[in-house]
Protein backbone atom coordinates (compact mmCIF):
# COMPACT_ATOMS: atom_id res chain seq x y z
CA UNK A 1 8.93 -6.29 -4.77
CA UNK A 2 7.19 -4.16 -2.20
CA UNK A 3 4.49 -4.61 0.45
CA UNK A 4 1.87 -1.66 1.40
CA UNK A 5 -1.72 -1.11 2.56
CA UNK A 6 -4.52 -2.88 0.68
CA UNK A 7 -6.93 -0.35 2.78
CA UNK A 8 -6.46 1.83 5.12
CA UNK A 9 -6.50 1.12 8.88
CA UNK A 10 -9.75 0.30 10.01
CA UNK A 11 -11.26 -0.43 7.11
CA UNK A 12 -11.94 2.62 4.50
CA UNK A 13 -11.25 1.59 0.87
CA UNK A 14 -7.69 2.01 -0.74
CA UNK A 15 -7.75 6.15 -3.23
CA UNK A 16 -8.55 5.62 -6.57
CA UNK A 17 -6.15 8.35 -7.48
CA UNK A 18 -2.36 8.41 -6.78
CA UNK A 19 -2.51 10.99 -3.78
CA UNK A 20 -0.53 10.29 -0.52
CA UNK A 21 -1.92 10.10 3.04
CA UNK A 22 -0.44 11.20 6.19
CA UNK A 23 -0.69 7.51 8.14
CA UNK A 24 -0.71 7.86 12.07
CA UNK A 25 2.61 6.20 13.48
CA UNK A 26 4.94 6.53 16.39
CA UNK A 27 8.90 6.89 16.01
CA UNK A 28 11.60 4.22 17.34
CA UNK A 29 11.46 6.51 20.89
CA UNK A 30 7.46 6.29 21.00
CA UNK A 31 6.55 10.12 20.46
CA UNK A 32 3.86 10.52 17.58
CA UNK A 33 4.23 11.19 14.42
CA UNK A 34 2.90 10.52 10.53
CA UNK A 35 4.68 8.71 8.03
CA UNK A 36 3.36 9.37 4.04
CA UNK A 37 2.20 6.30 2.91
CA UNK A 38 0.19 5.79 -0.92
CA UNK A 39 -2.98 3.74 -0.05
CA UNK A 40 -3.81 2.68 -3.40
CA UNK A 41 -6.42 0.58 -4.98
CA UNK A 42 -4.71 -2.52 -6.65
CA UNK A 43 -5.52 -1.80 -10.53
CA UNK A 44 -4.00 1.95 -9.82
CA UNK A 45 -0.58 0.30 -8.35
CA UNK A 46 -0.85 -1.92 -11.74
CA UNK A 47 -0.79 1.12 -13.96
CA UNK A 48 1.29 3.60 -12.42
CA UNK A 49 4.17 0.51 -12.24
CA UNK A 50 3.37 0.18 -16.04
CA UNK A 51 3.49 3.74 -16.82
CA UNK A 52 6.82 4.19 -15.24
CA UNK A 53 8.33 1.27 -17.32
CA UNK A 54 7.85 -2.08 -15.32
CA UNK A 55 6.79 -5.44 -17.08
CA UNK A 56 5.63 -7.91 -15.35
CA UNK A 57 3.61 -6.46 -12.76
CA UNK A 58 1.87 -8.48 -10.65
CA UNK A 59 -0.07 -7.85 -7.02
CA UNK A 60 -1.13 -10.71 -4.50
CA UNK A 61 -3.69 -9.92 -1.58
CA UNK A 62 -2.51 -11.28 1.55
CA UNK A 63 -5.30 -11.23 4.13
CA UNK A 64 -5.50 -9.57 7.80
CA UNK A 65 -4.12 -12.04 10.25
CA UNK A 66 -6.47 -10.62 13.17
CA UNK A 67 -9.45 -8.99 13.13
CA UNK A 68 -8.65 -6.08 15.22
CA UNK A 69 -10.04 -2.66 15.20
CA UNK A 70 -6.63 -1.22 12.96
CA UNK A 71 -5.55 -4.56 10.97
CA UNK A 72 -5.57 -4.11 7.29
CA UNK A 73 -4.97 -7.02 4.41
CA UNK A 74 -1.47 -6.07 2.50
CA UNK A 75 -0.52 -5.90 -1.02
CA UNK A 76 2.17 -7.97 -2.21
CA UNK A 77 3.56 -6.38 -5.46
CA UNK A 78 5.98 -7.13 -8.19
CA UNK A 79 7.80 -5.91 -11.21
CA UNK A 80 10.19 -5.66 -13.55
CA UNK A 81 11.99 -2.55 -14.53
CA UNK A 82 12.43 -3.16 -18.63
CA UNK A 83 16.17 -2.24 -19.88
C-alpha cells in the first residue's frame, strides 16, 4: 500500500506515460530542493502494478482537504505481490 499524487500541485492532470517529475520540495533544514516523484494517471498505476506481478490491485481517490492554490487529491493504492 502506497499513497502519491492524483495530480500534480496546482492542478495539471496526472502523465499518461510512466516518466518521473522533479516535484519542488524543501529538505528537513528548509533549503530547496526536488524530490522525483511519478505523477501518474490512475489506470497507468493499475497496469504497471500488474505488469510487474501484483494481483489485486486496487486505487481509491481521496479528495483535497483544502482548496488551496498547491493542494492535490491523493491516490490510495494497493496490491499484492503473487508468489
Amino acid at each position: 500500500m502506497f499513497s502519491t499524487l492524483a495530480h500534480y500541485l496546482g492542478g495539471a492532470p496526472a502523465e499518461p506515460d510512466v516518466v518521473p517529475a522533479e516535484i519542488a520540495a524543501r529538505t528537513p533544514g528548509g533549503e530547496t530542493t526536488t524530490m522525483r516523484r511519478w505523477v501518474l494517471q490512475e489506470h497507468v498505476w493499475t497496469k504497471v502494478l500488474d505488469e510487474s506481478g501484483f494481483t489485486g490491485v486496487g486505487v481509491d481517490t481521496l479528495p483535497s482537504p483544502t482548496d488551496a492554490p498547491r493542494s492535490a487529491a491523493t491516490l490510495l493504492i494497493r496490491a499484492v505481490r503473487r508468489a
